[in-house]
Structures are given as structure tokens and as C-alpha cells.
Protein backbone atom coordinates (compact mmCIF):
# COMPACT_ATOMS: atom_id res chain seq x y z
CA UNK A 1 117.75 111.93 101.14
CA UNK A 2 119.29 110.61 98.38
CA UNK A 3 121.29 113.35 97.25
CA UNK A 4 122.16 114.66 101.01
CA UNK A 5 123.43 111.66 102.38
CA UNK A 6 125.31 109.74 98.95
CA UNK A 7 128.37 112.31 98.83
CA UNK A 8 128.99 111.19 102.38
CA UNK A 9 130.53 108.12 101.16
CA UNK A 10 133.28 109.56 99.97
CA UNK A 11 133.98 110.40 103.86
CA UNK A 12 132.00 107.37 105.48
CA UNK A 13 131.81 104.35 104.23
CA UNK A 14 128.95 103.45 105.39
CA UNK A 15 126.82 106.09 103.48
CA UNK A 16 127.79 104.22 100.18
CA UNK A 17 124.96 101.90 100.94
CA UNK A 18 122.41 104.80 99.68
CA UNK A 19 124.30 104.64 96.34
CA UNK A 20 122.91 100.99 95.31
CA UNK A 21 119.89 100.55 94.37
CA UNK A 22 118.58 97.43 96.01
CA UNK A 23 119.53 99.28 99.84
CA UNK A 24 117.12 102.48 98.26
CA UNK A 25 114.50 99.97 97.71
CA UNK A 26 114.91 97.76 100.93
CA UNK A 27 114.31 101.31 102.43
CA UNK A 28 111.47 102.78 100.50
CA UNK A 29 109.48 99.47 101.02
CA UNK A 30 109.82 100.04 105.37
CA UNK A 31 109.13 103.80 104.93
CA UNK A 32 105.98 102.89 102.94
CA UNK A 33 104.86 100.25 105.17
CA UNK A 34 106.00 102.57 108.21
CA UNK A 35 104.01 105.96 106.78
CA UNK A 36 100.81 103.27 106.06
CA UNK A 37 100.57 102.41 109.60
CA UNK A 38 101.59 105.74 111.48
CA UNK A 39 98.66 107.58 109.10
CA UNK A 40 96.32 105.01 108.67
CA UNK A 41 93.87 104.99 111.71
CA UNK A 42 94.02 108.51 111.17
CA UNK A 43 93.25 108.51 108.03
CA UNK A 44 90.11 106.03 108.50
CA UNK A 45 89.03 108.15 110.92
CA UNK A 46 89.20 111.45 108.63
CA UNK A 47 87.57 109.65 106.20
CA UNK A 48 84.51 108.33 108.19
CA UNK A 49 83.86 111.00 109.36
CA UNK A 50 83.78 112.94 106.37
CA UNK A 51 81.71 110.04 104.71
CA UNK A 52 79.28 109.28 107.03
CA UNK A 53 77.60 105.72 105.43
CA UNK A 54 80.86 105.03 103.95
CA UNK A 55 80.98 104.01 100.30
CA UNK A 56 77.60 103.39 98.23
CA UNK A 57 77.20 99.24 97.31
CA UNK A 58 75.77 98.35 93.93
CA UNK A 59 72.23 97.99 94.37
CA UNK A 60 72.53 95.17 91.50
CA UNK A 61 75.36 93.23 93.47
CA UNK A 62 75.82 90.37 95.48
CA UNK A 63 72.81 90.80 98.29
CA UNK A 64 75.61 90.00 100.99
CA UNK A 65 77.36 93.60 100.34
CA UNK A 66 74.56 95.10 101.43
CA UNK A 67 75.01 93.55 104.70
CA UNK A 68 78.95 93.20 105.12
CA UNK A 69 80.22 96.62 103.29
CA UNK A 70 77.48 98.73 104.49
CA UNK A 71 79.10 101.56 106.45
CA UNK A 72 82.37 101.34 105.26
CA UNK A 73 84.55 104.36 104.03
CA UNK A 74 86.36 104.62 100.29
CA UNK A 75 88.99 106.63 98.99
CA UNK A 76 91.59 104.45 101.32
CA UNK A 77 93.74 104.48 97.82
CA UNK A 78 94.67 107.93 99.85
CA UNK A 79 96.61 106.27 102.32
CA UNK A 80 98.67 104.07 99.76
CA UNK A 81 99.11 107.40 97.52
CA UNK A 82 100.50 109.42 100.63
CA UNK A 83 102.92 106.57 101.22
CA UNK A 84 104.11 105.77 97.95
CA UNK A 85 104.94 109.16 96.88
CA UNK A 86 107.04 110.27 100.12
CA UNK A 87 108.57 107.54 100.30
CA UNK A 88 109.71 107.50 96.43
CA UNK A 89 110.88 111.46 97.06
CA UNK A 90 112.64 110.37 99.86
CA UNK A 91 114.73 107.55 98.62
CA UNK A 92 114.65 107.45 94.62
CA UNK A 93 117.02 109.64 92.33
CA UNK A 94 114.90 112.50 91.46
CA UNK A 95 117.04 113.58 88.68
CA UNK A 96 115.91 110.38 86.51
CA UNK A 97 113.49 111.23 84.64
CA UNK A 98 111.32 108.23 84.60
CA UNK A 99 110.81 108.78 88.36
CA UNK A 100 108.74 111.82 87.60
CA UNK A 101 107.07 110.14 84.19
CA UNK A 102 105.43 107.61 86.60
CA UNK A 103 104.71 109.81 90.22
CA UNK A 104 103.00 111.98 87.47
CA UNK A 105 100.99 109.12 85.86
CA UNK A 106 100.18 107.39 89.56
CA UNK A 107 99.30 111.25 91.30
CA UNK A 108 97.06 112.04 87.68
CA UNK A 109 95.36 108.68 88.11
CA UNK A 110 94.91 108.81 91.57
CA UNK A 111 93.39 112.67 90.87
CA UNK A 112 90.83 111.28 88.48
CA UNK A 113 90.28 108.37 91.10
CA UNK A 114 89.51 110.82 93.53
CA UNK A 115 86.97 112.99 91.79
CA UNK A 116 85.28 109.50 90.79
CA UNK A 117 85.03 108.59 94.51
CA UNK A 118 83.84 112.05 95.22
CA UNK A 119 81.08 112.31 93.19
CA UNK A 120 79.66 108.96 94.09
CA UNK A 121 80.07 110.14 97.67
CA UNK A 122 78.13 113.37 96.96
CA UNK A 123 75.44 112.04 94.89
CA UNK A 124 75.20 108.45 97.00
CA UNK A 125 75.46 106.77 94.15
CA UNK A 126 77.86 103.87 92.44
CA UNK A 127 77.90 105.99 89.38
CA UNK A 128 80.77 108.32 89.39
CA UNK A 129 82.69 110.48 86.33
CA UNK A 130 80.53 109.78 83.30
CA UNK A 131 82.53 106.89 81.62
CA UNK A 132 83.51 108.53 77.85
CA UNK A 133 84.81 111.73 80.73
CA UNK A 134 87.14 110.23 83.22
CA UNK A 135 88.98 107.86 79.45
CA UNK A 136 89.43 111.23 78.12
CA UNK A 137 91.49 112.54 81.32
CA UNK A 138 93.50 109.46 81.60
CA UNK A 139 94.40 108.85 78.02
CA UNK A 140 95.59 112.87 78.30
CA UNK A 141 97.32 111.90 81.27
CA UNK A 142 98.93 108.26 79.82
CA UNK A 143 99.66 110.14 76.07
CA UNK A 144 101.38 112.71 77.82
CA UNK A 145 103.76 110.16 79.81
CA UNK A 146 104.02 108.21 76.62
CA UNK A 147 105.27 110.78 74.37
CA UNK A 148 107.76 111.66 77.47
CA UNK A 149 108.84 108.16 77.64
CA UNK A 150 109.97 107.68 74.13
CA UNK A 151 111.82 111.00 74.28
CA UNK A 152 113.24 109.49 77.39
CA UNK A 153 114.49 106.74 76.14
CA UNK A 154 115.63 108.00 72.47
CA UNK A 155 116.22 106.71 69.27
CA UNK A 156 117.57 103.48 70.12
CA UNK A 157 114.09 101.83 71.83
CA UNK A 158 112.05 104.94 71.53
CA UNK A 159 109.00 103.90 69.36
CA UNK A 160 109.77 99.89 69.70
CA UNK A 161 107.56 97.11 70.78
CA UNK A 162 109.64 94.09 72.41
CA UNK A 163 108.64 90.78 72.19
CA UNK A 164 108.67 88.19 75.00
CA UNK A 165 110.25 84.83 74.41
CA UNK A 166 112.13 86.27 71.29
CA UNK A 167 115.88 87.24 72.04
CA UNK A 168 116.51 91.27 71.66
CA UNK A 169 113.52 91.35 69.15
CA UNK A 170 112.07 95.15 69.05
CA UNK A 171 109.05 95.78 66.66
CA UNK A 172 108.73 99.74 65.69
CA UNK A 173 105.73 100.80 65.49
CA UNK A 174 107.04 104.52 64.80
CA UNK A 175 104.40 107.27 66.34
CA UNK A 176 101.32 104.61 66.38
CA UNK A 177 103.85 103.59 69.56
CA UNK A 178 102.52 106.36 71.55
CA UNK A 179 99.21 105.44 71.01
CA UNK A 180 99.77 101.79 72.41
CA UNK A 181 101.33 102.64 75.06
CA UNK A 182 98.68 105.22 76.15
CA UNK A 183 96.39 101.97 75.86
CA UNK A 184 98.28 99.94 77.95
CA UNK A 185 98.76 102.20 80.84
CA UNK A 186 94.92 103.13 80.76
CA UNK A 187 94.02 99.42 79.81
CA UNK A 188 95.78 98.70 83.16
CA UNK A 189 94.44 101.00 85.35
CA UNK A 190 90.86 100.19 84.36
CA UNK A 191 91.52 96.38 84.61
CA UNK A 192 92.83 97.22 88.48
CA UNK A 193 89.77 98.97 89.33
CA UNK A 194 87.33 96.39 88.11
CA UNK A 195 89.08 93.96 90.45
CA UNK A 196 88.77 95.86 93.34
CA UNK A 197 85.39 94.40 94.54
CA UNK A 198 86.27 92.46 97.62
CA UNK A 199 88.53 92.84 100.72
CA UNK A 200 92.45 92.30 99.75
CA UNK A 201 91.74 91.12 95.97
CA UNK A 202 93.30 93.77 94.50
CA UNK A 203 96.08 95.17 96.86
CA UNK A 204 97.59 91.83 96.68
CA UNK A 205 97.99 90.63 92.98
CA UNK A 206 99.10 94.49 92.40
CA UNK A 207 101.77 94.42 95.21
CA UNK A 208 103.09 90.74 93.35
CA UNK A 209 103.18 92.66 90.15
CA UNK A 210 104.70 95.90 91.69
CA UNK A 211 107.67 93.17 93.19
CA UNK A 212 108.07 91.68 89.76
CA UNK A 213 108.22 94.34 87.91
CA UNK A 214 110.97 96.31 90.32
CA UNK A 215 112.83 93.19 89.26
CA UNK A 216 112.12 93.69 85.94
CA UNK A 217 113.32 97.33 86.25
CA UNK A 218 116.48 96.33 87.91
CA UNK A 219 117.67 93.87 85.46
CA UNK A 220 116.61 95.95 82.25
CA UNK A 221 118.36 99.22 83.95
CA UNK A 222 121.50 97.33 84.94
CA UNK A 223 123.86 96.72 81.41
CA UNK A 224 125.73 93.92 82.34
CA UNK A 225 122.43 91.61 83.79
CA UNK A 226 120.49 92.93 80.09
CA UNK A 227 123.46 91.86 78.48
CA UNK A 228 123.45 88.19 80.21
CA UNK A 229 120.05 87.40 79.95
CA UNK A 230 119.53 88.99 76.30
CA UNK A 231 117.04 91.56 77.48
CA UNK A 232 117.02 94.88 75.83
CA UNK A 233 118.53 97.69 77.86
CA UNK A 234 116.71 100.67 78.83
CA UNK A 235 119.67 103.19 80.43
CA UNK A 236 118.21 104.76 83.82
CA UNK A 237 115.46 102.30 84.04
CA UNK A 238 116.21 100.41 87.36
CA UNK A 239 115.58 103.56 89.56
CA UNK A 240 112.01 102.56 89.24
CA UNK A 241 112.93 99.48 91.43
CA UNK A 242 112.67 101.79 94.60
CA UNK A 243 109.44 103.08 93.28
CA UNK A 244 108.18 99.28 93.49
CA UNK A 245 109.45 98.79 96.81
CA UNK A 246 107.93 101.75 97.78
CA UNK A 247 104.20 100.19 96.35
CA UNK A 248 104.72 96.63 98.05
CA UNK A 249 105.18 98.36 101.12
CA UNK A 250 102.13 101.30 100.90
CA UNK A 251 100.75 97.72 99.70
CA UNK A 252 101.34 95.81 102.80
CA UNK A 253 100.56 98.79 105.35
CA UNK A 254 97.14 99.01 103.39
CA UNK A 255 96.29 95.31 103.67
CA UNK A 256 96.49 95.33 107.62
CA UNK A 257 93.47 97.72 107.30
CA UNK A 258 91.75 96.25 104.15
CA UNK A 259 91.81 92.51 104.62
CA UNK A 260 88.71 91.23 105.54
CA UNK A 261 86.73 92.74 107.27
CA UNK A 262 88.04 95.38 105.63
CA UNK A 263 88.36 98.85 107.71
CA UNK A 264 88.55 100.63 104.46
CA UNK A 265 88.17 100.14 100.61
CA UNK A 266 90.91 101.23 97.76
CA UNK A 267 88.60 103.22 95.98
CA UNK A 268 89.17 104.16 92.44
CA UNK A 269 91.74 106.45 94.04
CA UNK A 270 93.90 103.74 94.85
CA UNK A 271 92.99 101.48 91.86
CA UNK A 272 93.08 103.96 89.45
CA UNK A 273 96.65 105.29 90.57
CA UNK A 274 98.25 101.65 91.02
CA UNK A 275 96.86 100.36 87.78
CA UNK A 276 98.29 103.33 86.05
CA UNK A 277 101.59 102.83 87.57
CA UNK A 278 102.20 98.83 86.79
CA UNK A 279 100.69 100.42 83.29
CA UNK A 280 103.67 102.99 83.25
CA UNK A 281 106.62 101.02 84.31
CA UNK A 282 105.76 98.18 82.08
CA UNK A 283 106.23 101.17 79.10
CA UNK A 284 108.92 102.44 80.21
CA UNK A 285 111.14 98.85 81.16
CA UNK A 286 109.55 97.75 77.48
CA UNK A 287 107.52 94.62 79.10
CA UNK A 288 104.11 96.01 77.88
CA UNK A 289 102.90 92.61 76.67
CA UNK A 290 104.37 90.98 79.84
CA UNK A 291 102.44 93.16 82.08
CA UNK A 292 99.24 91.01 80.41
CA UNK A 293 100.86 87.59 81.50
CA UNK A 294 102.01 89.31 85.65
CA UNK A 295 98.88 91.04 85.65
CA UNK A 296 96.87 88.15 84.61
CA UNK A 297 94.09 88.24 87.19
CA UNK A 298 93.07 92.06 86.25
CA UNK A 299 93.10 90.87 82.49
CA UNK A 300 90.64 88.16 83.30
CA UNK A 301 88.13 90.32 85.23
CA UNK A 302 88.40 92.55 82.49
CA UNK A 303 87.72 89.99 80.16
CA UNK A 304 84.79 88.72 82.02
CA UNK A 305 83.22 92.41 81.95
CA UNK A 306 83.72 92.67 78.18
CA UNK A 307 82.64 89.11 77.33
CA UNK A 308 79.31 89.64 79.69
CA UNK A 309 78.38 92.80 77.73
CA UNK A 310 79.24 91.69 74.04
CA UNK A 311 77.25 88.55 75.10
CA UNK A 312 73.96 90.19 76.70
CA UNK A 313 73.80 92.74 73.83
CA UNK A 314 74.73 90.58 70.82
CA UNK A 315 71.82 87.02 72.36
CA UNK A 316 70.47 89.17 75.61
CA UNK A 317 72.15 86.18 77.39
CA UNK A 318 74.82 86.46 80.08
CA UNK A 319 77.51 83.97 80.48
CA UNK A 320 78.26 84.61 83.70
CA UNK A 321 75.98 85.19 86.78
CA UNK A 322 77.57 88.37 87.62
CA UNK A 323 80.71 90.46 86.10
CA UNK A 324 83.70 91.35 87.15
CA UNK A 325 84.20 87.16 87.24
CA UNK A 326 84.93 87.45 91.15
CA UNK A 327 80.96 88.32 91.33
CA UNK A 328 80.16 85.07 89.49
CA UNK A 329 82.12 82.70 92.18
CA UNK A 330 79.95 84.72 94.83
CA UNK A 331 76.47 84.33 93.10
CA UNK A 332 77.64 80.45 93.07
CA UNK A 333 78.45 80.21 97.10
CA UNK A 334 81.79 80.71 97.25
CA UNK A 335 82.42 82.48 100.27
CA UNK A 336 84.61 85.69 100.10
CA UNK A 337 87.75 84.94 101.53
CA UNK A 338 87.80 81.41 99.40
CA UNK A 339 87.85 84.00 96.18
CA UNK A 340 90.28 86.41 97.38
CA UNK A 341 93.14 83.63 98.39
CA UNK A 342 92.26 81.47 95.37
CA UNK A 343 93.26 84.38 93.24
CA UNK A 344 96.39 85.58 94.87
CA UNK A 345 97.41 81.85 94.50
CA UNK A 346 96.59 82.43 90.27
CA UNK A 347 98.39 86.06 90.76
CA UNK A 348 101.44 84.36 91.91
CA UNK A 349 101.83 81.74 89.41
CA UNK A 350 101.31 84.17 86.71
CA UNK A 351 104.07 86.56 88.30
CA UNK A 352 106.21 83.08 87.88
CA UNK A 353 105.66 82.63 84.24
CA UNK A 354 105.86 86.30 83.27
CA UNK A 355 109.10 86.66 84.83
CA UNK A 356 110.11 83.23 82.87
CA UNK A 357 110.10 85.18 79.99
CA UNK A 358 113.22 86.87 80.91
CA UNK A 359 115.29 83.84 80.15
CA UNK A 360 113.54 81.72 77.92
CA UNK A 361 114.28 83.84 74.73
């Protein structure tokens, strides 16, 4: 659309407007949220169809999912994946490279997602891809982008580490760059999809991050707002602000069918894919360690997982009743919905402090 309708300026005025930025995100956001809820009943309907009891609960869980979730289909990531990507072809430059970088690392993801949700479908199980499998695809997949990236971005920023708080401070780390990076985009798709255990926790703290890092984007892509706030500049950058939009608004069209009671679940198709992409545009707008204050909530469910297993294998004691930490306020009687807002409150504080960072340095 982009590239059909941006020469018209030069005739009609009014066909500048698809030459800024900020108008290409306004629109990808209300084609995302427009695409979520033209396709979604269909889509629910495909899918129950197709899955018959829905997604399998965790025999070990909370004893309420057994009652609540029963019946109720997966693989709605789908829906947020169909969205997203039209609408990013639709309105985003598609000659900047860092477009493709992350619709390859969100579609990869979300591929991997899928054959996760498959084959716990298939086998009616909550065991999908054997774990050491499914880190081997995405660290192919998240190399791959990284090694892009940094030839992306060139010599100037290509293998450097920045460091919030600190003004225009840029760490290399040479090669041993790529490997971080591949972390951090795997790190945060994993931490999204350990989140994703009750109606609207994780669509919402990922469609906060996905706004605050298209600001991010915007302001490290644009010269003269780097320049200002002593940010480093990353040249081409802020064309990932319309892929953001285009997430808050697949976001938003999936949260009229997933809050509670949800019609649908993400899935690891749709966690996978959106972890991967915050993961991605966090590399590539050099706000890695950021990401880890915005992201916040997904770094402390992760936490909780890692803490609960180190802890029951090192004394054979847990510390918490359940893990992911959103299981643990369950087992103690909070009641869902309590959880879910509770955290979105934490999500958006943390979005406030991370983006802090951009001027206190």
C-alpha cells in the first residue's frame, strides 16, 4: 500500500500522510484490530471443530482448570499471527530490512509454536516438542536474525551492547554479540509462553511492551529525537513502529475473544511468535537489557520457574506452591481475574520505568 499510494503525494496532498510514520502505524493498529474481529469467530469455529476437547489442561495444575478451561480450543496465537503480518505487509516499508528480520523471527516462532500445539493436540497431552528440540529450532531461527541484524546495522553499532541509564555508552562484545542476542530473543519468547496460563495475562503486558517499544523504535530511528535525548541511533529502525501498532491491535482484537471466559487460548503459537518479536525489536533498536525492565512480568514468571526447579532439586523443597508464580497466587485463593488485572497494573508500571531510561542517562 505503501509504495502504491506514497508517490501520490507528489499529485495529492493528502496521500503524503502514508509517508510518516506515526499515520502507517495509527493504520496498521485498526487493520489489525479490524482483520482480528472480521476472522475471529471464524477462526474459533475452525479451530473447534478441528480440536474437538479443545486444549489438554495440566493434570498437575490448579484443580479449577479442569473445570473452567475444559473444552476450550488453542492455537488462537493464529488469529493474532494472520493479523499482524497483513497488516505489517500492508502498511510498513518492505524495503527496510529489519521489517523482514522480525516477520521472519515472529512467522519462525509462531511455526515452532504451532507444531508444539499440534502435537499436544494429537497425542492429548500437555507435553509438546521435546524441550532440548523446539531451543534448537529457535536459537537457529534467533542466530540467523542476529547475524542479519548486525550486518544490518554495520560497523558503527553492529556487535555493541548499550547500556541503560549511561549516555551513548555501547559495550562490544565483537561476535560473542550474536550469541546474546540469540539469547535474548529466545529468552523472551520462552518467558511469554510461560505466562500464558490464564485468560488475558499475557496478551496484555505483551501489547504494553509492543506500544513501548514502537516508541522506542521511533525515537531511536528518528536522528534528530536520538540526538536530543542522547540515545544511540540505529538508521531505518523506526519502521518497526508500524510493526508494533500492528501487534497492539492483533492484541486488542484477540483480547475481545480471550478475556475471561476466554473463547480461545494463545497457544504457544501466539506466545512463542510475540515473545520472539518484543525479543527481536529490542536487538535490533539496541534496548536488549531494557526489554528485561518493560517485560518485567514474563521475567518474573520465568524466574519463579527456574527458582522452583533449582530449589526442589538442590533441598527437594519448593518455594512456591505452584510455578509459573501466577499458579502460586491461585493455589493461595486468589481468584483469576484478581491475578490477571493485578499484573497488567505491575506490566504498566514497569513499561513506565523502562521507558524512563530514555532520559535519565
Amino acid at each position: 500500500m505503501l509504495n502504491l499510494l506514497a508517490p501520490l503525494g507528489d499529485h495529492f496532498i493528502v496521500f503524503n500522510l502514508f509517508r510518516y510514520i506515526t499515520f502507517r502505524t495509527g493504520g496498521a493498529m485498526m487493520t489489525a484490530l479490524f482483520i482480528s474481529f472480521m476472522a475471529g469467530p471464524r477462526v474459533i469455529a475452525w479451530l473447534k471443530s478441528k480440536q474437538g476437547a479443545g486444549q489438554p489442561i495440566r493434570s498437575d495444575g490448579p484443580e479449577s482448570h479442569l473445570l473452567t478451561k475444559k473444552g476450550t480450543p488453542t492455537m488462537g496465537g493464529f488469529l493474532i499471527l494472520l493479523a499482524v503480518i497483513s497488516s505489517t505487509l500492508l502498511w510498513a516499508e518492505l524495503s527496510n530490512g529489519f521489517v523482514w528480520v522480525t516477520l521472519f523471527v515472529t512467522l519462525g516462532f509462531g511455526a515452532v509454536g504451532f507444531m508444539d500445539d499440534y502435537r499436544k493436540l494429537t497425542r492429548r497431552s500437555s507435553k509438546g516438542v521435546p524441550g532440548r528440540v523446539r531451543l534448537a529450532i529457535e536459537f537457529a531461527i534467533a542466530i540467523t536474525a542476529a547475524i542479519v541484524v548486525v550486518r544490518l546495522t554495520g560497523d558503527g553499532i553492529g556487535t555493541k551492547l548499550a547500556l541503560p541509564f549511561l549516555k551513548n555508552v555501547l559495550l562490544e562484545l565483537g561476535w560473542f554479540y550474536v550469541l546474546f542476542a540469540g539469547f535474548v530473543i529466545v529468552g523472551a519468547s520462552n518467558a511469554v509462553n510461560l505466562t500464558d496460563g490464564l485468560d488475558g495475562l499475557a496478551i496484555v503486558p505483551s501489547m504494553i511492551a509492543a506500544a513501548s517499544f514502537g516508541l522506542i523504535a521511533y525515537l531511536v530511528g528518528n536522528l534528530h529525537f536520538a540526538n536530543y535525548l542522547q540515545i544511540h541511533h540505529v538508521a531505518g529502525a523506526g519502521e518497526l513502529t508500524v510493526f508494533c501498532g500492528a501487534l497492539v491491535g492483533a492484541g486488542l482484537g484477540f483480547l475481545w475473544y480471550n478475556a475471561p471466559p476466554a473463547m480461545v487460548f494463545m497457544g504457544d503459537t501466539g506466545s512463542l511468535a510475540i515473545g520472539a518479536a518484543l525479543g527481536a525489536i529490542s536487538v535490533i533498536t539496541r534496548n536488549e537489557l531494557v526489554l528485561a525492565i518493560i517485560g518485567g512480568v514474563f521475567v518474573l514468571e520465568t524466574v519463579s520457574v527456574i527458582v522452583q526447579v533449582a530449589s526442589f532439586k538442590l533441598t527437594g523443597k519448593r518455594v512456591f506452591r505452584m510455578a509459573p508464580i501466577h499458579h502460586h497466587f491461585e493455589k493461595k485463593g486468589w481468584h483469576e481475574p484478581t491475578i490477571v488485572i493485578r499484573f497488567w497494573i505491575i506490566a504498566v508500571v514497569l513499561a513506565v520505568i523502562g521507558l524512563s531510561t530514555l532520559k535519565l542517562r
